[in-house]
C-alpha atoms as a PDB file:
ATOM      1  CA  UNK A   1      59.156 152.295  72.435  1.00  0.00           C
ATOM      2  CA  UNK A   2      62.968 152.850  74.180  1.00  0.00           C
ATOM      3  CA  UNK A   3      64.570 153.117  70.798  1.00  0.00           C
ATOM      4  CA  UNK A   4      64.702 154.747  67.309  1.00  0.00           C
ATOM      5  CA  UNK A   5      64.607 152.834  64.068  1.00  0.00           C
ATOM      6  CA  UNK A   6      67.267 154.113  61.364  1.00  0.00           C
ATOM      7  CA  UNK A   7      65.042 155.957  59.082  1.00  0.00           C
ATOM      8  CA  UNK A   8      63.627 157.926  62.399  1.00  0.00           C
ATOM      9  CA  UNK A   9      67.332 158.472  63.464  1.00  0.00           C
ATOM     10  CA  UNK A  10      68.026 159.975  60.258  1.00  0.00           C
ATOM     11  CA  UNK A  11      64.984 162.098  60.405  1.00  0.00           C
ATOM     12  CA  UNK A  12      66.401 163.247  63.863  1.00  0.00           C
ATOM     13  CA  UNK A  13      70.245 164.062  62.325  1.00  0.00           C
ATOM     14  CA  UNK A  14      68.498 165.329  59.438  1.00  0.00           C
ATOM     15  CA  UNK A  15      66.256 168.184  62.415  1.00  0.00           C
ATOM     16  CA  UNK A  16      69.846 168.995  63.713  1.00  0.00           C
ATOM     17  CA  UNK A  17      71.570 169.505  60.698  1.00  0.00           C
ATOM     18  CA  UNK A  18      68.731 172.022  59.887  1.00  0.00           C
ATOM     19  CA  UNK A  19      68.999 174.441  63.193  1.00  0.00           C
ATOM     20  CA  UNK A  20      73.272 174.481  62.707  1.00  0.00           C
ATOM     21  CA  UNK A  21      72.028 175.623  59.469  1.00  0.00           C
ATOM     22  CA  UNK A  22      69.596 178.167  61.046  1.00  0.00           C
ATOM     23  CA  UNK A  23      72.268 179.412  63.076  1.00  0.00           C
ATOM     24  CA  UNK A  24      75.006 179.569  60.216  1.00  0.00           C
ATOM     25  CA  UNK A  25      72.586 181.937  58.402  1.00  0.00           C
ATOM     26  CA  UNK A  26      71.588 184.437  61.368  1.00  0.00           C
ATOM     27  CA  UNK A  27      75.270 184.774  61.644  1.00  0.00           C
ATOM     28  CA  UNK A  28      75.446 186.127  57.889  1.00  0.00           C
ATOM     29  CA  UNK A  29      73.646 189.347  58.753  1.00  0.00           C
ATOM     30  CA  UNK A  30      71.858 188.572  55.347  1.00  0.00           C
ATOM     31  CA  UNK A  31      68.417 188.091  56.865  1.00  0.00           C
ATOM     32  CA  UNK A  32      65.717 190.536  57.819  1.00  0.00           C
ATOM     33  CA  UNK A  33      64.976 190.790  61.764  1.00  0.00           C
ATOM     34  CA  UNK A  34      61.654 188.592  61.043  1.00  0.00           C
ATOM     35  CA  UNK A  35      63.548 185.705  59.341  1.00  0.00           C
ATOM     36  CA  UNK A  36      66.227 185.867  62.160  1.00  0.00           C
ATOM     37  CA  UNK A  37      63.125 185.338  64.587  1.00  0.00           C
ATOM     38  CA  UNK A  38      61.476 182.798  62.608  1.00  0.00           C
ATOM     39  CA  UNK A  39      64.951 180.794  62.508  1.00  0.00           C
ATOM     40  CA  UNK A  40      65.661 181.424  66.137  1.00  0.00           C
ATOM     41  CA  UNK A  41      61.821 180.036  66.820  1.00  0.00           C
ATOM     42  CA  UNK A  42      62.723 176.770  64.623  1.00  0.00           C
ATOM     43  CA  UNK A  43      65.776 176.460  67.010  1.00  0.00           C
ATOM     44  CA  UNK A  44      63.665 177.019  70.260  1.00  0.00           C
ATOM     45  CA  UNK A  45      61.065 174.484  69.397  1.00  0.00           C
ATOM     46  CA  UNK A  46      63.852 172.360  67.873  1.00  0.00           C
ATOM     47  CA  UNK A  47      65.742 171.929  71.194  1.00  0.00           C
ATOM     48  CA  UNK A  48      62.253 171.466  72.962  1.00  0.00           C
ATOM     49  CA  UNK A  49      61.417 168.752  71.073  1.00  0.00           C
ATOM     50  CA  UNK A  50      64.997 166.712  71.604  1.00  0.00           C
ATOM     51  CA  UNK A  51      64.549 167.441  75.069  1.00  0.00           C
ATOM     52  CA  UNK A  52      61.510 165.565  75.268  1.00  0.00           C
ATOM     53  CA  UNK A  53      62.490 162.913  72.721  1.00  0.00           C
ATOM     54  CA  UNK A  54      65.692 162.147  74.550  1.00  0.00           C
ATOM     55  CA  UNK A  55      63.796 162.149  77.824  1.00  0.00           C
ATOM     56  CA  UNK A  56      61.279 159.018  76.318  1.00  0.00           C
ATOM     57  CA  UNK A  57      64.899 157.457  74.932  1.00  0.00           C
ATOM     58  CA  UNK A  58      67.583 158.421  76.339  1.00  0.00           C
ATOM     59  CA  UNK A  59      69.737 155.722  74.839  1.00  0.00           C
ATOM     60  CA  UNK A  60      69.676 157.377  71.240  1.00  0.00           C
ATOM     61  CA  UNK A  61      71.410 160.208  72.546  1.00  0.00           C
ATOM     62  CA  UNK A  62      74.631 158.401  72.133  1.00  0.00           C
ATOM     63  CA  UNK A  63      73.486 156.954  69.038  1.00  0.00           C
ATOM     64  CA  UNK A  64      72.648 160.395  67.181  1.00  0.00           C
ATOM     65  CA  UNK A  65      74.815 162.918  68.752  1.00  0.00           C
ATOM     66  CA  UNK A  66      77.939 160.403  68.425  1.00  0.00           C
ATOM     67  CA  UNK A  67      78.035 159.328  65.073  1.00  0.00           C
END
């Protein structure tokens, strides 16, 4: 398949949304050093996995990045 269907894009924005929200609370100092890993680990695998879905369609990029 070279393409996402909306509910999948969503899914996707939805996965995004979720690591700027991992990153907004490591940056409140609020979190132990093991939830700061465990977030930072849900960004890592987060990032690996767009890398590979963008690589199958690269033409959502646009798409979900872009609005």
């Amino acid at each position: 398949m070279n393409y996402l269907n909306a509910k999948e894009r969503n899914a996707v924005c939805s996965l995004l949304l979720s690591v700027g929200v991992a990153e907004d609370i490591i940056k409140n100092k609020h979190t132990t050093k093991e939830e700061s890993r465990r977030l930072k680990k849900l960004q890592e695998w987060s990032e690996k996995y767009m890398v590979e879905l963008f690589k199958r369609v690269p033409t959502e990029h646009d798409r979900i990045c872009q609005g």
